[in-house]
Protein backbone atom coordinates (compact mmCIF):
# COMPACT_ATOMS: atom_id res chain seq x y z
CA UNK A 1 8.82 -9.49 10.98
CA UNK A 2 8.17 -6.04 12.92
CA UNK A 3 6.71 -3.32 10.83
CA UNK A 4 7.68 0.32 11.21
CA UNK A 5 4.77 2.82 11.86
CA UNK A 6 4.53 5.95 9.70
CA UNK A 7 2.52 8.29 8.22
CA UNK A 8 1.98 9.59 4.46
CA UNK A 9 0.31 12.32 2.92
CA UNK A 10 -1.22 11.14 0.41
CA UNK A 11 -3.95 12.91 -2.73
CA UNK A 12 -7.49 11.61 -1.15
CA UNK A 13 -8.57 10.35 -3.74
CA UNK A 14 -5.42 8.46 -4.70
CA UNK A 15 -6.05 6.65 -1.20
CA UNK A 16 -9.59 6.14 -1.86
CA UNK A 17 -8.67 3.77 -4.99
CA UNK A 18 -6.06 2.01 -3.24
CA UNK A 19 -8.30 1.36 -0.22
CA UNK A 20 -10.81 -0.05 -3.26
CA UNK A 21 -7.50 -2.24 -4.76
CA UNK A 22 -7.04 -3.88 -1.25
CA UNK A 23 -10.32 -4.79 -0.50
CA UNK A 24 -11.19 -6.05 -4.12
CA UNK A 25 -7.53 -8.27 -3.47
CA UNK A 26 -8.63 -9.33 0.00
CA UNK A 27 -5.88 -7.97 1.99
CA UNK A 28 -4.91 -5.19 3.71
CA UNK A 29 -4.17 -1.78 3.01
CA UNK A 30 -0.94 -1.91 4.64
CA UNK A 31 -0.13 -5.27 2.96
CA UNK A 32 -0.80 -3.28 -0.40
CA UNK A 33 1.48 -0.45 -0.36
CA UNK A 34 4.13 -3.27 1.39
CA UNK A 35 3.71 -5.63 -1.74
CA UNK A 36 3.74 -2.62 -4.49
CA UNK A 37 6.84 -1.15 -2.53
CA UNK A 38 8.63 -4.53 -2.90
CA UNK A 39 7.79 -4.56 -6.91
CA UNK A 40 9.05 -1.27 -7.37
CA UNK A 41 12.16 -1.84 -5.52
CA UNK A 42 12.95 -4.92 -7.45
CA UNK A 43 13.16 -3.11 -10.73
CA UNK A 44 16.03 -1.46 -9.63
């Protein structure tokens, strides 16, 4: 699958704990946001 580049602002610290999240769940940071986006969009 080809991924889109981008760029977020995001609260430092905010990023800091998700960085924290995808190392504690052995994956990537990228592969975090993309699974938690997919979740979210589900519910609808």
């Amino acid at each position: 699958m080809e991924r889109k580049v981008t760029s977020l602002k995001v609260d430092p610290e905010l990023w800091k704990q998700a960085k924290k999240l995808a190392i504690d769940r052995g994956i990537s940071l990228a592969e975090l946001v993309e699974e938690l986006l997919k979740k979210e969009l589900k519910k609808q």
